[in-house]
Protein backbone atom coordinates (compact mmCIF):
# COMPACT_ATOMS: atom_id res chain seq x y z
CA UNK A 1 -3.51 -6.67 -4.61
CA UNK A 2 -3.16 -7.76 -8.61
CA UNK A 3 -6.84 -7.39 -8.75
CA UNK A 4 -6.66 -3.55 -6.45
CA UNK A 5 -4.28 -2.54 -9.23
CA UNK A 6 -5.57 -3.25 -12.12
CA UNK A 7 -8.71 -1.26 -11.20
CA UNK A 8 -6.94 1.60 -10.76
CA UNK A 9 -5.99 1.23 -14.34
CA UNK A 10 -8.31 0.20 -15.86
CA UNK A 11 -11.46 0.21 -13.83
CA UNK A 12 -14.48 2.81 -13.75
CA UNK A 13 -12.78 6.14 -14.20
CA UNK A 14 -9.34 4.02 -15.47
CA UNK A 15 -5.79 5.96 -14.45
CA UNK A 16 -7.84 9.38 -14.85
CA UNK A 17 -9.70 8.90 -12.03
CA UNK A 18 -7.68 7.40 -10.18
CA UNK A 19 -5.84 10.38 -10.60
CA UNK A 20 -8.33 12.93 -9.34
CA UNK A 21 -9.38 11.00 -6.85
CA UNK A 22 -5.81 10.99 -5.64
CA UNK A 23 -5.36 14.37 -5.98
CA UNK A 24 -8.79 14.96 -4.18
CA UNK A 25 -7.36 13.38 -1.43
CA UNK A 26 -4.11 15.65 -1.25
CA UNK A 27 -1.63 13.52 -3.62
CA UNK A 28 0.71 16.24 -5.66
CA UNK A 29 0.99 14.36 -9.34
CA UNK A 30 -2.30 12.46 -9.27
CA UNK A 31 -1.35 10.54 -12.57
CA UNK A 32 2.03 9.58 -11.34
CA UNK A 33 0.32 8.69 -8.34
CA UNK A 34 -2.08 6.24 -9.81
CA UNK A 35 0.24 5.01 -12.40
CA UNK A 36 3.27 3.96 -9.79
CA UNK A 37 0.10 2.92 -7.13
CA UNK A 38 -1.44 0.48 -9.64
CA UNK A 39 1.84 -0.30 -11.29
CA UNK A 40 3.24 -1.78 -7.14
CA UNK A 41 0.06 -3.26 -6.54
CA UNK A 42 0.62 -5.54 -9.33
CA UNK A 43 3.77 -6.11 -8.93
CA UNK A 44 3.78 -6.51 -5.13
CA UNK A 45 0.14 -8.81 -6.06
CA UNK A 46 2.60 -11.08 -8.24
CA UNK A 47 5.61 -11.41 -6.00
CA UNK A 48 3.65 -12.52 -3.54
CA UNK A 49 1.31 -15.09 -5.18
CA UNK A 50 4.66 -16.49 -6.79
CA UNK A 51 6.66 -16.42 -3.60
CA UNK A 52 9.55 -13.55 -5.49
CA UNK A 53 11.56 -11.43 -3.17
CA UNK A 54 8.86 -11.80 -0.95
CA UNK A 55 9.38 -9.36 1.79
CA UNK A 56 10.01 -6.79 -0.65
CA UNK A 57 6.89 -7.71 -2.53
CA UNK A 58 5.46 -7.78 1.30
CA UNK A 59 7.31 -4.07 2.04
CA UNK A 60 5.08 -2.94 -1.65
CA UNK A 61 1.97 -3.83 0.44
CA UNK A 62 3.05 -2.46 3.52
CA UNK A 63 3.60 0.97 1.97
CA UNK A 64 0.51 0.84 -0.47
CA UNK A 65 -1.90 0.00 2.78
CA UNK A 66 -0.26 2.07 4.75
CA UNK A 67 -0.79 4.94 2.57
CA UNK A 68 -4.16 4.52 1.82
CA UNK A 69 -4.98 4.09 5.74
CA UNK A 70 -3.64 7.98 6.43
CA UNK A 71 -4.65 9.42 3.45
CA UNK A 72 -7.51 7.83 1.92
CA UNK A 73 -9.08 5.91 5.74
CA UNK A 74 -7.92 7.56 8.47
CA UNK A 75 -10.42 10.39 9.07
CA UNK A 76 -12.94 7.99 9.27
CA UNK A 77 -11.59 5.75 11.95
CA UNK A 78 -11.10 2.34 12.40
CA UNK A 79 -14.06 0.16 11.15
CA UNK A 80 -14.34 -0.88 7.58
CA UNK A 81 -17.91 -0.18 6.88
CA UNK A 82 -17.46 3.05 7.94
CA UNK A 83 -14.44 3.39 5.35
CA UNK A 84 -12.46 3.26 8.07
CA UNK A 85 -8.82 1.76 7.85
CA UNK A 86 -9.40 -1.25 9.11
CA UNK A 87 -9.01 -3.69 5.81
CA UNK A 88 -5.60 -1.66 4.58
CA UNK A 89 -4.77 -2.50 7.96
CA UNK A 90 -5.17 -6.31 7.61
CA UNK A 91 -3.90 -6.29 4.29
CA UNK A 92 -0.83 -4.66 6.00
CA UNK A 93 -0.41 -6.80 8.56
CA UNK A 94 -1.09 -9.66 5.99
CA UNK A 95 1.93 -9.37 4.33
CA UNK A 96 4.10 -8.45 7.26
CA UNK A 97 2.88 -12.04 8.29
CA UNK A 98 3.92 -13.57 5.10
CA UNK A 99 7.23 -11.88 5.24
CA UNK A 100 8.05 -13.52 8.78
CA UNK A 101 6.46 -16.84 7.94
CA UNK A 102 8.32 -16.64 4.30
CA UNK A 103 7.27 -17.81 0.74
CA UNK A 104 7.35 -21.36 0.69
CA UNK A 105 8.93 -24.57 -0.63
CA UNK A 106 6.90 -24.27 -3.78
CA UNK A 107 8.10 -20.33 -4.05
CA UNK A 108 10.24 -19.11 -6.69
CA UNK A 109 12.39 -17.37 -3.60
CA UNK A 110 13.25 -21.41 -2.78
CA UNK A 111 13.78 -22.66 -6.19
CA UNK A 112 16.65 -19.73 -6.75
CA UNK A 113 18.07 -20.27 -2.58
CA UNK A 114 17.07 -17.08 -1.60
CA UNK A 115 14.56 -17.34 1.19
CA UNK A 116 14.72 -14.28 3.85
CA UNK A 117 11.58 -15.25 6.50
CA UNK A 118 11.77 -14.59 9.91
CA UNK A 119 12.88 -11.48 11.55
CA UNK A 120 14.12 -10.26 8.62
CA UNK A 121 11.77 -11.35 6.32
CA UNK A 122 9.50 -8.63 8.82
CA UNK A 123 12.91 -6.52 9.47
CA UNK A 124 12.80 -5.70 5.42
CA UNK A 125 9.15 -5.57 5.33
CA UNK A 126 8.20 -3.00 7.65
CA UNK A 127 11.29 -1.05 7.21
CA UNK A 128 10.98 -0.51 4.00
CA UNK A 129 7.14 -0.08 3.66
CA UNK A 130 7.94 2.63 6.07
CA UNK A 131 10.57 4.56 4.76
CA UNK A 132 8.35 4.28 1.61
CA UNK A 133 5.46 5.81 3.54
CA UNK A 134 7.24 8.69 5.37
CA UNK A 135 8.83 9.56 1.85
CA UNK A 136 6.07 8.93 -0.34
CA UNK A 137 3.97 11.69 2.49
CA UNK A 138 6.33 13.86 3.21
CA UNK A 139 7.33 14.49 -0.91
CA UNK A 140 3.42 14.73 -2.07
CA UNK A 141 0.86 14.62 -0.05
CA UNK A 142 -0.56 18.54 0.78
CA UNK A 143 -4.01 18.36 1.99
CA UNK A 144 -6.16 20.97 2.30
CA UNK A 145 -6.72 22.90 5.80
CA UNK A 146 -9.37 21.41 7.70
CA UNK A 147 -12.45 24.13 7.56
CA UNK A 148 -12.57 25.41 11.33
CA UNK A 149 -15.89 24.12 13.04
CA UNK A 150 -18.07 26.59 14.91
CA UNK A 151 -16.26 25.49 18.14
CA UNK A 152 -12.92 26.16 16.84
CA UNK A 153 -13.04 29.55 15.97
């Protein structure tokens, strides 16, 4: 996820194309959209790898892949090489898995006494990667009508 981020920001077209790209995909605010996308990748990429708030970093991950399976995988189906949404998928479910099996006794989560694992370790990471998702959709993303096919008109 660190890695994902950072090459939305700085990678190949940097924030600016992450940006069009975004907004080529339907995303209102393309540059806010890349900015906040690499900006929770990162953060979400760290939380995890240090074992902080970890179902929240794990409900970051959720959303993100969740996200990019509707908007940027979906149309394709399900298989990867086909750009399909399988990996955001397994990413998701990834970190839903963490978030039930919790960070760790080497996790910064157990050094401050605050490991949530378990049911609500996945309570608080699929609830809130959700209620990201639907308001993160239902706020920007306007893609464009499908052209009608020769069948459907």
């Amino acid at each position: 996820m660190v890695v994902h981020g950072l090459n939305h920001a700085f990678g190949g077209g940097r924030l600016a194309g992450a940006a069009r790209w975004f907004e080529s995909l339907g995303l209102r605010h393309g540059l806010l959209q890349a900015a906040m996308s690499a900006t929770v990748e990162v953060v979400a990429g760290v939380g995890l790898v240090l074992g902080l708030f970890t179902p929240f970093s794990a409900a970051a991950v959720v959303g993100v892949m969740l996200v990019a399976g509707v908007v940027a995988h979906r149309r394709n189906g399900f298989f990867v090489f086909r750009d399909g949404y399988e990996y955001v998928l397994v990413l998701a479910l990834a970190a839903v898995v963490v978030a039930l099996a919790g960070p760790g006794a080497l996790s910064v989560d157990a050094a401050l006494g605050i490991v949530v694992a378990g049911s609500w370790g996945v309570l608080i990471a699929c609830g809130l990667g959700l209620v990201g998702v639907v308001a993160l959709l239902g706020v920007t993303y306007r893609p464009e009508p499908a052209e009608p096919t020769a069948a459907g008109r």
